[in-house]
Protein backbone atom coordinates (compact mmCIF):
# COMPACT_ATOMS: atom_id res chain seq x y z
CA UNK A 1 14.59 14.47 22.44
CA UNK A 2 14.12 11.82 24.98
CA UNK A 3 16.78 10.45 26.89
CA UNK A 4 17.40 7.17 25.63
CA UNK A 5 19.56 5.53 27.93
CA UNK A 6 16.72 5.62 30.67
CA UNK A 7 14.63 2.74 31.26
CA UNK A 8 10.39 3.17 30.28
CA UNK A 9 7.54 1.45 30.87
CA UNK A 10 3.99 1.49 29.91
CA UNK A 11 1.27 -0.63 28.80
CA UNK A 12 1.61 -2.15 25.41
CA UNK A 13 -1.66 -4.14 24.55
CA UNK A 14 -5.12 -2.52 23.25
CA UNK A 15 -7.34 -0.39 25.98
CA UNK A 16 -10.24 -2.33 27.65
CA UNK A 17 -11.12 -5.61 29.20
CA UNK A 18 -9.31 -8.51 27.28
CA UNK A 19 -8.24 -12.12 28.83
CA UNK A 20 -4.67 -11.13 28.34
CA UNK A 21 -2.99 -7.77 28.87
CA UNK A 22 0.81 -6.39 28.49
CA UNK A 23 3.20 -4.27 30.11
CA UNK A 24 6.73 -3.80 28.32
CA UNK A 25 9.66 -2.07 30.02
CA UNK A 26 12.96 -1.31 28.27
CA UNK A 27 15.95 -0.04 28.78
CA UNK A 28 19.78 -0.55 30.34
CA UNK A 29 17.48 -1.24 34.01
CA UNK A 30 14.98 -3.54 32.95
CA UNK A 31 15.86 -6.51 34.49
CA UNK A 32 17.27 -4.89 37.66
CA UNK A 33 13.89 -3.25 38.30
CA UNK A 34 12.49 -6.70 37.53
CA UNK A 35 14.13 -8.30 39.94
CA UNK A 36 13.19 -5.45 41.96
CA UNK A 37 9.39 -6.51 41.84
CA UNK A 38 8.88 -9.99 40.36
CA UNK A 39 9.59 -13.64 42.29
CA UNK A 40 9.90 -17.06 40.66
CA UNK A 41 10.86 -20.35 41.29
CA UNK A 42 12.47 -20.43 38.04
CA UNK A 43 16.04 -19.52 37.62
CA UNK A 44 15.65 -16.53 35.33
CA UNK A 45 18.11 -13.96 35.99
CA UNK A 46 21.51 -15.87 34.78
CA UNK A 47 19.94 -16.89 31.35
CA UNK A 48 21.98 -14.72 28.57
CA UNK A 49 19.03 -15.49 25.66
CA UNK A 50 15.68 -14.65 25.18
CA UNK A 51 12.76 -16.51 27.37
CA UNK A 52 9.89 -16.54 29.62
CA UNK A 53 9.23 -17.16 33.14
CA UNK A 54 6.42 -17.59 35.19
CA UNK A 55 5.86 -15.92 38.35
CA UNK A 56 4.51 -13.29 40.76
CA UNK A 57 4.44 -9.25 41.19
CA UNK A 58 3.74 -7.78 43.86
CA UNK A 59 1.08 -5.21 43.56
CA UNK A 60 0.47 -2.48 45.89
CA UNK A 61 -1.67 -3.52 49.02
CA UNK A 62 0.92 -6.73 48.60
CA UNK A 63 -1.53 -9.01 46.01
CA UNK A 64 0.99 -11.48 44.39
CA UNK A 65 -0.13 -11.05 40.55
CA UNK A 66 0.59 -14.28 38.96
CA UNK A 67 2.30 -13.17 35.54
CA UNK A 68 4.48 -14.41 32.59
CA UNK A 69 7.79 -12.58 32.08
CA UNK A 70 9.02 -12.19 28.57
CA UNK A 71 12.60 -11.83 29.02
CA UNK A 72 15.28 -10.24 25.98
CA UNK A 73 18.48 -9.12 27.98
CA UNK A 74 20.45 -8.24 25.01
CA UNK A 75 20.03 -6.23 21.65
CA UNK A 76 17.78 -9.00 19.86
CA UNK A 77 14.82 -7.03 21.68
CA UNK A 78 12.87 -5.09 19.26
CA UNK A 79 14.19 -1.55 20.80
CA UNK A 80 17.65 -3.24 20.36
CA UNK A 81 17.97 -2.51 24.47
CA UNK A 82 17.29 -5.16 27.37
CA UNK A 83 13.35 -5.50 27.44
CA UNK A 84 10.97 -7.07 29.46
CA UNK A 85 7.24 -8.21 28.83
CA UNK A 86 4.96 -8.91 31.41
CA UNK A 87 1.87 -10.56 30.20
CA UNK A 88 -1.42 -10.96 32.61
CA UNK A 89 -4.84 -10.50 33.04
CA UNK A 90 -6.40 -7.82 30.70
CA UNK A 91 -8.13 -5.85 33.07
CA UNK A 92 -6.87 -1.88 32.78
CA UNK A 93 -6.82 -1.46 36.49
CA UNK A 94 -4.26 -4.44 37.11
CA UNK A 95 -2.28 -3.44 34.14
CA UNK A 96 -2.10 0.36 35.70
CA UNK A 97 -0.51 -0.94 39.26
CA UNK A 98 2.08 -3.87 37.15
CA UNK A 99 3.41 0.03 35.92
CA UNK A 100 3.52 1.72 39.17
CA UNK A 101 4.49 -1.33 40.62
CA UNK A 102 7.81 -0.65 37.93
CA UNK A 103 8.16 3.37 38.45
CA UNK A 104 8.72 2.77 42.23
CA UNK A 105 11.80 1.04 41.45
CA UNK A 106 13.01 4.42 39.39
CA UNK A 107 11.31 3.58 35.70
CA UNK A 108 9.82 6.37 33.65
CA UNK A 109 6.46 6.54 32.06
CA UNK A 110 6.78 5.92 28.28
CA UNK A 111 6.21 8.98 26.16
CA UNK A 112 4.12 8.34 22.67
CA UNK A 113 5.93 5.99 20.24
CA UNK A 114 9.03 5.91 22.24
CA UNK A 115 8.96 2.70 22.40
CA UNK A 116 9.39 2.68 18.11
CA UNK A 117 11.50 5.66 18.25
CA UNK A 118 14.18 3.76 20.00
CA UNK A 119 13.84 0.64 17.30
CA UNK A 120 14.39 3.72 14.11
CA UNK A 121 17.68 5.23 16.86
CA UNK A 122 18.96 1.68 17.22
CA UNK A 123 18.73 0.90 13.35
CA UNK A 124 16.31 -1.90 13.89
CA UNK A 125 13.68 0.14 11.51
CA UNK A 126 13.60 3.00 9.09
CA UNK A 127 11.11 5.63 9.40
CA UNK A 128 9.03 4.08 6.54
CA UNK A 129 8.77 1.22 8.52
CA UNK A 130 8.18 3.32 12.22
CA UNK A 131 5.52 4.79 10.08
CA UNK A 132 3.93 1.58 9.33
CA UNK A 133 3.91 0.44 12.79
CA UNK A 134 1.56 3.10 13.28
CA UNK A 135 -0.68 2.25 10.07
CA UNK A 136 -1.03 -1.46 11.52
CA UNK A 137 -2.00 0.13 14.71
CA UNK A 138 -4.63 2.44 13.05
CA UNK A 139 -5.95 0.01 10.06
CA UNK A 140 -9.76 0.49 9.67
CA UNK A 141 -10.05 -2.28 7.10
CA UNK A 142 -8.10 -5.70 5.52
CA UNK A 143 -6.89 -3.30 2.57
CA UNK A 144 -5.42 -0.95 4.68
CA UNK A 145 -3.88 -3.36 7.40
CA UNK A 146 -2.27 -5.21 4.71
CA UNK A 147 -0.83 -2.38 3.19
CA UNK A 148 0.45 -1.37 6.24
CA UNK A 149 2.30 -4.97 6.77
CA UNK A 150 3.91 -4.97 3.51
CA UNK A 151 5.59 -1.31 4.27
CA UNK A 152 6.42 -2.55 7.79
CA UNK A 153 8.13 -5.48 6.25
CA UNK A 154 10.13 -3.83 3.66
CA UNK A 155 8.20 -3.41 0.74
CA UNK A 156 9.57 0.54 0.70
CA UNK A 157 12.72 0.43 2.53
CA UNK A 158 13.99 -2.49 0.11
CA UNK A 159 13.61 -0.34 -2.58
CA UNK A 160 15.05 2.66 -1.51
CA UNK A 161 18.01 0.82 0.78
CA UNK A 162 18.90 -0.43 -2.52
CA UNK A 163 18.57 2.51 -4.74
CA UNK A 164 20.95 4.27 -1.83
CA UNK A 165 23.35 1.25 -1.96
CA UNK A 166 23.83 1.92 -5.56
CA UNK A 167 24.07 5.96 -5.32
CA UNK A 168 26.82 5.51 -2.83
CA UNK A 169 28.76 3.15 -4.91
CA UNK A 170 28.58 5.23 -7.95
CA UNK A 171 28.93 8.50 -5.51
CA UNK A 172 32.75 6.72 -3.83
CA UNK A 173 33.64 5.46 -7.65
CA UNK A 174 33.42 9.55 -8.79
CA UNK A 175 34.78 10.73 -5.84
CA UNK A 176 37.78 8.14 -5.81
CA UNK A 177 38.59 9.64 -9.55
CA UNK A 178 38.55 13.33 -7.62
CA UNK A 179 40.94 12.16 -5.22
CA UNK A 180 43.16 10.51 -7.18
CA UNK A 181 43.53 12.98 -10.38
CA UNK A 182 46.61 13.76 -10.21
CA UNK A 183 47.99 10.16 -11.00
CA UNK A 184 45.20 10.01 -14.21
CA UNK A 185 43.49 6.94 -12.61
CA UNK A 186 40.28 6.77 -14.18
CA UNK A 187 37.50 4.68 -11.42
CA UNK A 188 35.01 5.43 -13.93
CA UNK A 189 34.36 5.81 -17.39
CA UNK A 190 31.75 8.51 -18.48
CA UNK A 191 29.53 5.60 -19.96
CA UNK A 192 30.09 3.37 -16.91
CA UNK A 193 28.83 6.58 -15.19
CA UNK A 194 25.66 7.51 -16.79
CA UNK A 195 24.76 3.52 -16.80
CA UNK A 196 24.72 3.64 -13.13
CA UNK A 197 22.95 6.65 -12.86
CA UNK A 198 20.42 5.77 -14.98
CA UNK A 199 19.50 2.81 -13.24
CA UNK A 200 19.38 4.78 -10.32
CA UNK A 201 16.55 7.20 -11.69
CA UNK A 202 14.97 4.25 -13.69
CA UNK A 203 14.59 2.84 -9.66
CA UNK A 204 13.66 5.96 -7.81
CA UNK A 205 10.87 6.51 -10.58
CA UNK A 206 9.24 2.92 -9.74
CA UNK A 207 9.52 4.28 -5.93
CA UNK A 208 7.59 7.85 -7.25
CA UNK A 209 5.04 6.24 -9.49
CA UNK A 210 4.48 3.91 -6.50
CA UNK A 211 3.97 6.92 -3.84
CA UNK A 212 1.74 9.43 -6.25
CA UNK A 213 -0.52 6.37 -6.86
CA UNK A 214 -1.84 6.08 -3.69
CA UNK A 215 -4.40 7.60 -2.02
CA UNK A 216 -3.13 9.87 0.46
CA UNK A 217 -6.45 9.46 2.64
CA UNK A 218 -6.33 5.58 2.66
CA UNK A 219 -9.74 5.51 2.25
CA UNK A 220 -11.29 2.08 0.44
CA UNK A 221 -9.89 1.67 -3.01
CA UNK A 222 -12.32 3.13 -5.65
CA UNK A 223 -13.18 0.70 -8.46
CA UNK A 224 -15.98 2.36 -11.17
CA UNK A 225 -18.19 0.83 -13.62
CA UNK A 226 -17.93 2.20 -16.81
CA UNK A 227 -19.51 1.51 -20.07
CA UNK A 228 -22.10 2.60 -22.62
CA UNK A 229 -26.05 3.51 -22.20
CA UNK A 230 -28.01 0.54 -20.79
CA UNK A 231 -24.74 -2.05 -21.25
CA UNK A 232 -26.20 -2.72 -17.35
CA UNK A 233 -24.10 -1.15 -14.94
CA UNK A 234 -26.91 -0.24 -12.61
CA UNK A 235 -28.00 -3.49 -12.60
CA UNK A 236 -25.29 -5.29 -11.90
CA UNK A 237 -23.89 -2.29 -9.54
CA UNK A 238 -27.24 -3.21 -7.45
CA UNK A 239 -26.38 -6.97 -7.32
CA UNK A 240 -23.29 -6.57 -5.94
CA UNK A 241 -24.28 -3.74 -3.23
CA UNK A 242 -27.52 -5.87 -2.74
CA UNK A 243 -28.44 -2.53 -2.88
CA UNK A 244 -31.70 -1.09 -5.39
CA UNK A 245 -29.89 2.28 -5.22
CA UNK A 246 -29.42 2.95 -8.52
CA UNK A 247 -32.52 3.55 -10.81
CA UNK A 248 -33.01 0.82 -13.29
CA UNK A 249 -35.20 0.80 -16.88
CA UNK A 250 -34.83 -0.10 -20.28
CA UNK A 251 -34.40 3.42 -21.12
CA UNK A 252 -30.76 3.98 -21.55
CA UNK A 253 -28.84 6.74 -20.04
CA UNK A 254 -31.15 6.66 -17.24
CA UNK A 255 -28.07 6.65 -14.69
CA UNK A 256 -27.17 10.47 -14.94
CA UNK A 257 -24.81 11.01 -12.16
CA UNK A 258 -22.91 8.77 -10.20
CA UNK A 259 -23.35 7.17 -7.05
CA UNK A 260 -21.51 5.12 -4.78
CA UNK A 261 -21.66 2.27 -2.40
CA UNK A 262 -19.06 0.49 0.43
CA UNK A 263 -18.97 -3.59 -0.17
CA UNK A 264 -16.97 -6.42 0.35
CA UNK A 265 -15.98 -8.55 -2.38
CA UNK A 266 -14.09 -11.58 -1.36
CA UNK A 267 -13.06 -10.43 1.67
CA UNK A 268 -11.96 -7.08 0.70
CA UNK A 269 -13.63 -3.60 1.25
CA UNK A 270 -14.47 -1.87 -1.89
CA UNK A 271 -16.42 1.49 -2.75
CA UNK A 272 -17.71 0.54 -5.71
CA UNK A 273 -18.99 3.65 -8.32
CA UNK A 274 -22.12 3.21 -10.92
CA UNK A 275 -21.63 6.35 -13.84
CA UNK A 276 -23.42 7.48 -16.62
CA UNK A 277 -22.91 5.79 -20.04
CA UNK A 278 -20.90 7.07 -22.43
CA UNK A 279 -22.49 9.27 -24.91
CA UNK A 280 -22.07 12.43 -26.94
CA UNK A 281 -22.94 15.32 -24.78
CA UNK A 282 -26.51 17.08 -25.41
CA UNK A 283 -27.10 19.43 -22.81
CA UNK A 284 -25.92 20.79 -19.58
CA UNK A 285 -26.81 18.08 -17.64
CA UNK A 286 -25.56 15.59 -20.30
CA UNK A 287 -22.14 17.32 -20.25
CA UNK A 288 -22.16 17.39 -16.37
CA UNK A 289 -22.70 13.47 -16.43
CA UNK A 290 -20.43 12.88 -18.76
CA UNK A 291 -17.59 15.12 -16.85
CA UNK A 292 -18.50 13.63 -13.31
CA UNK A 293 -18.40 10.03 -15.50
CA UNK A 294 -14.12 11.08 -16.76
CA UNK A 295 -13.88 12.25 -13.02
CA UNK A 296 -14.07 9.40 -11.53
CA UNK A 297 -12.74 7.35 -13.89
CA UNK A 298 -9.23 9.07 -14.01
CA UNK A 299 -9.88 8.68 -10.05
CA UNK A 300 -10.50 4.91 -9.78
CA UNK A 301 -7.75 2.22 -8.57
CA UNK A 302 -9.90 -0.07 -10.63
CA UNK A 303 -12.31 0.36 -13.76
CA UNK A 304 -14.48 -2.37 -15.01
CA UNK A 305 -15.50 -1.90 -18.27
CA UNK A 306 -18.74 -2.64 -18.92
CA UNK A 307 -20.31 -4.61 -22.62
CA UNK A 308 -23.71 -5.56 -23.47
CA UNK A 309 -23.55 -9.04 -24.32
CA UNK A 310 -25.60 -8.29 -27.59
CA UNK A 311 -23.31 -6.34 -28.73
CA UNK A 312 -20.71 -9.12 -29.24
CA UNK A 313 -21.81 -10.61 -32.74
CA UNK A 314 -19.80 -13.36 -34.92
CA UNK A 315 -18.80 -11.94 -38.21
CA UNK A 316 -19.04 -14.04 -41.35
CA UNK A 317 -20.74 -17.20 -41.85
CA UNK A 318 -18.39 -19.77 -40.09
CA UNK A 319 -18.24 -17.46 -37.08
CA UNK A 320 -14.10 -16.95 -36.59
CA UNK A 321 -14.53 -13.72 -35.57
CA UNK A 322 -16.31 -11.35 -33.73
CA UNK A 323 -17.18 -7.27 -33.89
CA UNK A 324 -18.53 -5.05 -31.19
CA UNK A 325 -21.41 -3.51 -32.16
CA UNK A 326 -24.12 -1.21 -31.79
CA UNK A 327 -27.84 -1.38 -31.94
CA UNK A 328 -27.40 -0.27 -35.53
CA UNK A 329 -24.75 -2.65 -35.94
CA UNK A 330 -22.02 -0.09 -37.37
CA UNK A 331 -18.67 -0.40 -35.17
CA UNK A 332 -18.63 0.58 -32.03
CA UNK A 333 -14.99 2.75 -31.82
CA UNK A 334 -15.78 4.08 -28.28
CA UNK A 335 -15.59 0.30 -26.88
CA UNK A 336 -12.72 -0.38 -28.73
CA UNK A 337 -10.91 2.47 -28.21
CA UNK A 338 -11.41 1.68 -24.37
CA UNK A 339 -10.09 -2.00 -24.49
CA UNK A 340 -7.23 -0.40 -26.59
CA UNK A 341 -6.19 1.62 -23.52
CA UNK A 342 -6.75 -0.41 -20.59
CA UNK A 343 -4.82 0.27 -17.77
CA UNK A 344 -3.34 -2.84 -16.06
CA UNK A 345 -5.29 -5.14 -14.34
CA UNK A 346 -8.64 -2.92 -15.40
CA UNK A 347 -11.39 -5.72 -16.54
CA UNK A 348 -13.63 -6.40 -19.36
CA UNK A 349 -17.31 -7.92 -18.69
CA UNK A 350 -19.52 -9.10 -20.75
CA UNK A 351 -23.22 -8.25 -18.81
CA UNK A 352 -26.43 -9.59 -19.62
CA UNK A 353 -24.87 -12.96 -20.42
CA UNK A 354 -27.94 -14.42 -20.68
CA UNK A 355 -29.48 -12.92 -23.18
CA UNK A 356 -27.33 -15.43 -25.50
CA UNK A 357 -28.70 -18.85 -24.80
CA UNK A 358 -30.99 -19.28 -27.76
CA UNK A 359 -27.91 -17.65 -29.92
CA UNK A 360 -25.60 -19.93 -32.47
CA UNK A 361 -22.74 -20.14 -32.15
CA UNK A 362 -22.74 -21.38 -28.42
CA UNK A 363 -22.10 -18.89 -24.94
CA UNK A 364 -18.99 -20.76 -24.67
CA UNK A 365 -17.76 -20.17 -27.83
CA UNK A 366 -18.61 -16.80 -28.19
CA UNK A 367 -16.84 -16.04 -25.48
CA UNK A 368 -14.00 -17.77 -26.49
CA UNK A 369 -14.05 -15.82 -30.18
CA UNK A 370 -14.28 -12.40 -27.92
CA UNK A 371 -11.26 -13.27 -26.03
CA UNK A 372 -9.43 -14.30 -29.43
CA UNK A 373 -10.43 -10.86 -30.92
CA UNK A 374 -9.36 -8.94 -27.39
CA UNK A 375 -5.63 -10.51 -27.98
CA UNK A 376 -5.84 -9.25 -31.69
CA UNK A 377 -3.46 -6.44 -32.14
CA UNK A 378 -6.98 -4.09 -33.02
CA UNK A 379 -7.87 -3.86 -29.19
CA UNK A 380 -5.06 -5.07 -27.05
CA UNK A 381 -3.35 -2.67 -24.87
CA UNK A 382 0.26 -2.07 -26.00
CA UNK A 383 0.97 -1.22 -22.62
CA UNK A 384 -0.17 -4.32 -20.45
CA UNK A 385 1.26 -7.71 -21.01
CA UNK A 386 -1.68 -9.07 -21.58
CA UNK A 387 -5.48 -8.62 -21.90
CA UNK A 388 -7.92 -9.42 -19.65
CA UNK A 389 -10.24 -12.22 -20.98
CA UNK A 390 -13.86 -11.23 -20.39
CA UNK A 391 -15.98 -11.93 -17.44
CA UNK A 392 -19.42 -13.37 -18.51
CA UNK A 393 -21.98 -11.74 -16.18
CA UNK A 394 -25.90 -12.04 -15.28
CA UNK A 395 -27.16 -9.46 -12.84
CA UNK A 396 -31.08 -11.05 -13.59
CA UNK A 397 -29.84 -14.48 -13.02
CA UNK A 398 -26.54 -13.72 -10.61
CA UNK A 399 -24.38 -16.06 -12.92
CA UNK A 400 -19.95 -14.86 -13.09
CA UNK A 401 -20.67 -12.20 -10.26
CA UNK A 402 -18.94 -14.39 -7.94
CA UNK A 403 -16.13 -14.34 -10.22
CA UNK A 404 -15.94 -10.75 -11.07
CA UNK A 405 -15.61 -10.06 -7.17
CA UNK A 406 -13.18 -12.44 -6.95
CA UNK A 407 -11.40 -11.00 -9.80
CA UNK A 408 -11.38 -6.95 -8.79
CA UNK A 409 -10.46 -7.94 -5.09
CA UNK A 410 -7.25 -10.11 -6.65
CA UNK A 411 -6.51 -7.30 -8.92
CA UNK A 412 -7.42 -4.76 -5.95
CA UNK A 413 -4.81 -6.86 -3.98
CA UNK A 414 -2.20 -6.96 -6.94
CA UNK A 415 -1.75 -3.27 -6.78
CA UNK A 416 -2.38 -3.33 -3.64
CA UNK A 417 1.39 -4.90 -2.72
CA UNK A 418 3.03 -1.73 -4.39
CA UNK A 419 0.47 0.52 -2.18
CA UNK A 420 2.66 3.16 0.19
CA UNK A 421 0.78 3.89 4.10
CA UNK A 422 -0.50 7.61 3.86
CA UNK A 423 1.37 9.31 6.52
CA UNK A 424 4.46 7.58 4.60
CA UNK A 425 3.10 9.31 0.99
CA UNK A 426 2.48 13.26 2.94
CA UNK A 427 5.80 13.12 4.81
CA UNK A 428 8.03 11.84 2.10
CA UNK A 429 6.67 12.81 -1.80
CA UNK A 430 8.83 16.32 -1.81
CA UNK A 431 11.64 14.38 -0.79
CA UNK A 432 11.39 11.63 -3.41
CA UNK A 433 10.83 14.85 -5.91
CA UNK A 434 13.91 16.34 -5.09
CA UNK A 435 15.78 13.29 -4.72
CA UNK A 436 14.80 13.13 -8.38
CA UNK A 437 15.76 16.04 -9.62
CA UNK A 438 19.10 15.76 -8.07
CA UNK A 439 19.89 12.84 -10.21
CA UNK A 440 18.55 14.21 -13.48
CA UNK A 441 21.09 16.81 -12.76
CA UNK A 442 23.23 14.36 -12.13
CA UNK A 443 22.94 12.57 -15.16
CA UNK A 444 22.91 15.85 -17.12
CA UNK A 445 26.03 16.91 -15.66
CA UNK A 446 28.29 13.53 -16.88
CA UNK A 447 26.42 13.58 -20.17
CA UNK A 448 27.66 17.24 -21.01
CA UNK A 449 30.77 16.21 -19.04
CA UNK A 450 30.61 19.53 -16.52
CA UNK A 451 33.11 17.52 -13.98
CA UNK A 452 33.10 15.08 -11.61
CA UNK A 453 32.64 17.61 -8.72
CA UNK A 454 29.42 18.61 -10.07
CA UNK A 455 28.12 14.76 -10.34
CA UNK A 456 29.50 14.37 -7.00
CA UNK A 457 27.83 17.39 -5.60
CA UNK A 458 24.46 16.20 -7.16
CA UNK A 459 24.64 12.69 -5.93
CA UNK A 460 25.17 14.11 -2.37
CA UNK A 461 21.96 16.05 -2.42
CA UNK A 462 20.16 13.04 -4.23
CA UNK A 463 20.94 10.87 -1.01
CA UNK A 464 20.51 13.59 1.58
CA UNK A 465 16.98 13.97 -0.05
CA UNK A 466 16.75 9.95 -0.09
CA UNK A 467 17.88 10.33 3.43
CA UNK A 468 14.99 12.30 4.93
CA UNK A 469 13.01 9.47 3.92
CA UNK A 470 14.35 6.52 5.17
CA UNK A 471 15.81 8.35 8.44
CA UNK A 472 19.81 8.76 8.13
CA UNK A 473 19.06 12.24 7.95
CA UNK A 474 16.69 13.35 9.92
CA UNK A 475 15.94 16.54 12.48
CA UNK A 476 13.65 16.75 15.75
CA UNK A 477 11.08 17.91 13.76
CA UNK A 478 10.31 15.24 11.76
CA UNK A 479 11.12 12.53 14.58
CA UNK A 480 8.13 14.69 16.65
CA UNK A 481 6.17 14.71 13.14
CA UNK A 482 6.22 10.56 12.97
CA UNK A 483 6.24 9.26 16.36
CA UNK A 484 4.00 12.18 17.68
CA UNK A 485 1.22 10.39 16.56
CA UNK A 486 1.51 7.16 18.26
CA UNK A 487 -0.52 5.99 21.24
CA UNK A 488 1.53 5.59 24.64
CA UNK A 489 3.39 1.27 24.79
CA UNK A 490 4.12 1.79 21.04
């Protein structure tokens, strides 16, 4: 473990030419080894806040470097330690001698992430958010930078600071009754008890389901077109790839394994998956399509379920309703049974849109009867709260594709604010399991009333589990497991 009373420096912007560049030093010495190289006409060194001053360094081969000096002499700094900022040209070389310039006055080089490390020591972060410094830094895409923001801000460590707060008040409650049984002073009531801890597990499950539903590679987010035989997935999977990958006929179940494509849809990177139609299996290729087909279905962030628009027909003469049917118009169950199990924010589209002009009743209003009948208890999803209307589409003719990439990219980004970084989802998933179990035993223990010592004992080994992930307990090993991976100035 690094000494972290000694003061480091290194640089602290991106490698390579840029017009601005940055060198941060921190520590109990950083201003006294500023002073030791930097000259001003500004009164700078009596100032007890935050600020900036312009002025000159002296490089070696005595240059005077003009430079701006960020100045935090107390704990408001982000390593909670007096820290300087010197911001200058961008040019690698310059930056190099502004640091050699500070390790002649006594500074030492900067190790990997030390720089965060001392933040998670000092309390300012947790090691979720220490672990999404390092996603921002490494972000290969919108998704993933974003993701990475939302962790650094909080989005985990609110969670599970509160789900800790509430273990620990439960935890001194039972352990006050322990102390004090003697006297017969009940802190607690058994149903007061298995209330709390309840909510407890009802939070740390939101935190689990949350983890195991991200991809641990952090690769785009998957989102698959689905559907039956020729309800013109290919086609419209080629529109929005602007791609003539996938082989298109009138033939259905032409498309007999999947393929996949990278594309942006409203600003957000996508791999977006064309499979096989739905049919009963009829051979050994058949069945392999169809398995690869559930495959990457059960794999997608996002399925998009796919409906021939002639398949939507009014029933009865004044039209108040419609059925989804087949070419032999009997009742389709496989569509139904897929609206019927949705998963939230999956969509519904109705291709080949226009195919329906010359149709009575109007486009409009058969739409508008389809989205009735998706709200009808028959195909709504008990589980969401509520259905997803249905997108109108034209591959031939391009009309509603703008909307349906507008629509997976805002429900892409919906579930994207409950997404977890991946080093954050390898590191801490036992923990979270075992945190878990902890409290089930826990809860089992007050329900079959086993004693207080036992529900105390439990609780303790819920937070030290909870601990590991946030950082109050940690070991050398798993400091050198998170910040190992940083760059040197982060």
């Amino acid at each position: 473990m690094w000494d972290v009373q000694e003061t480091i420096v290194a640089i602290s912007s991106a490698p390579g030419a840029a017009v601005r560049g940055i060198v941060r030093i921190s520590g109990p010495n950083s201003l006294t080894s500023l002073a030791k190289v930097f000259s001003s006409t500004e009164s700078w060194q009596q100032a007890g806040r935050s600020h900036s001053v312009d002025g000159q360094i002296k490089l070696d081969g005595g240059v005077q470097l003009p430079v701006t000096a960020l100045i935090w002499p107390d704990q408001r700094s982000y390593t909670r330690q007096p820290t300087v900022e010197i911001h200058t040209l961008g040019s690698t070389p310059i930056l190099q001698q502004v640091v050699s310039a500070f390790q002649l006055t006594g500074v030492r080089l900067a190790q990997p992430g030390e720089f965060t490390l001392r933040a998670f020591l000092s309390g300012r972060l947790d090691l979720t958010q220490a672990e999404a410094v390092l996603a921002v830094i490494d972000a290969e895409n919108q998704n993933q930078f974003d993701v990475a923001l939302r962790q650094m801000a909080g989005g985990l460590a609110g969670p599970l600071g509160g789900l800790r707060t509430q273990l620990l008040s439960t935890l001194a409650e039972v352990e006050a009754g322990l102390d004090f049984v003697e006297e017969d002073i009940q802190f607690i009531s058994q149903e007061q008890m298995l209330g709390q801890l309840g909510n407890c597990k009802n939070s740390l499950d939101k935190v689990i389901q949350q983890i195991s539903g991200r991809h641990v590679d952090g690769d785009r987010p998957k989102v698959v077109l689905t559907g039956l035989p020729n309800s013109g997935k290919s086609s419209l999977f080629n529109r929005l790839t602007e791609t003539d990958q996938a082989i298109v006929t009138e033939i259905a179940g032409t498309t007999t394994d999947y393929i996949s494509a990278a594309v942006t849809l409203d600003q957000l990177s996508v791999e977006l998956i064309d499979t096989a139609g739905f049919e009963t299996a009829t051979g050994e290729i058949s069945a392999s399509a169809q398995q690869h087909r559930d495959q990457q279905e059960s794999a997608a962030d996002l399925r998009v379920l796919c409906i021939d628009a002639q398949m939507v027909q009014p029933i009865g003469e004044n039209a108040h309703a419609v059925a989804f049917v087949d070419r032999e118009c009997s009742p389709t169950q496989w569509i139904q049974s897929q609206i019927a199990n949705l998963r939230p924010h999956d969509l519904v589209v109705l291709n080949k849109i226009e195919l329906l002009t010359d149709q009575l009743p109007s486009t409009s209003e058969l739409l508008q009867l389809a989205n009735d009948q998706l709200a009808n208890d028959q195909f709504a999803n008990k589980q969401t709260a509520e259905t997803p209307p249905l997108i109108p589409t034209s591959s031939k003719t391009g009309i509603g594709l703008e909307q349906l990439g507008q629509r997976i990219a805002a429900s892409l980004r919906r579930d994207a604010g409950e997404s977890v970084v991946g080093s954050t989802v390898q590191r801490a998933n036992t923990s979270l399991i075992e945190a878990a179990e902890s409290l089930d035993a826990a809860i089992g223990a007050a329900d079959h009333m086993l004693g207080d010592e036992i529900v105390a004992a439990e609780i303790r080994e819920s937070l030290n589990a909870l601990g590991q992930v946030v950082g109050t307990v940690y070991t050398d090993d798993i400091l050198d497991l998170v910040f190992g991976r940083f760059c040197i100035g982060k």
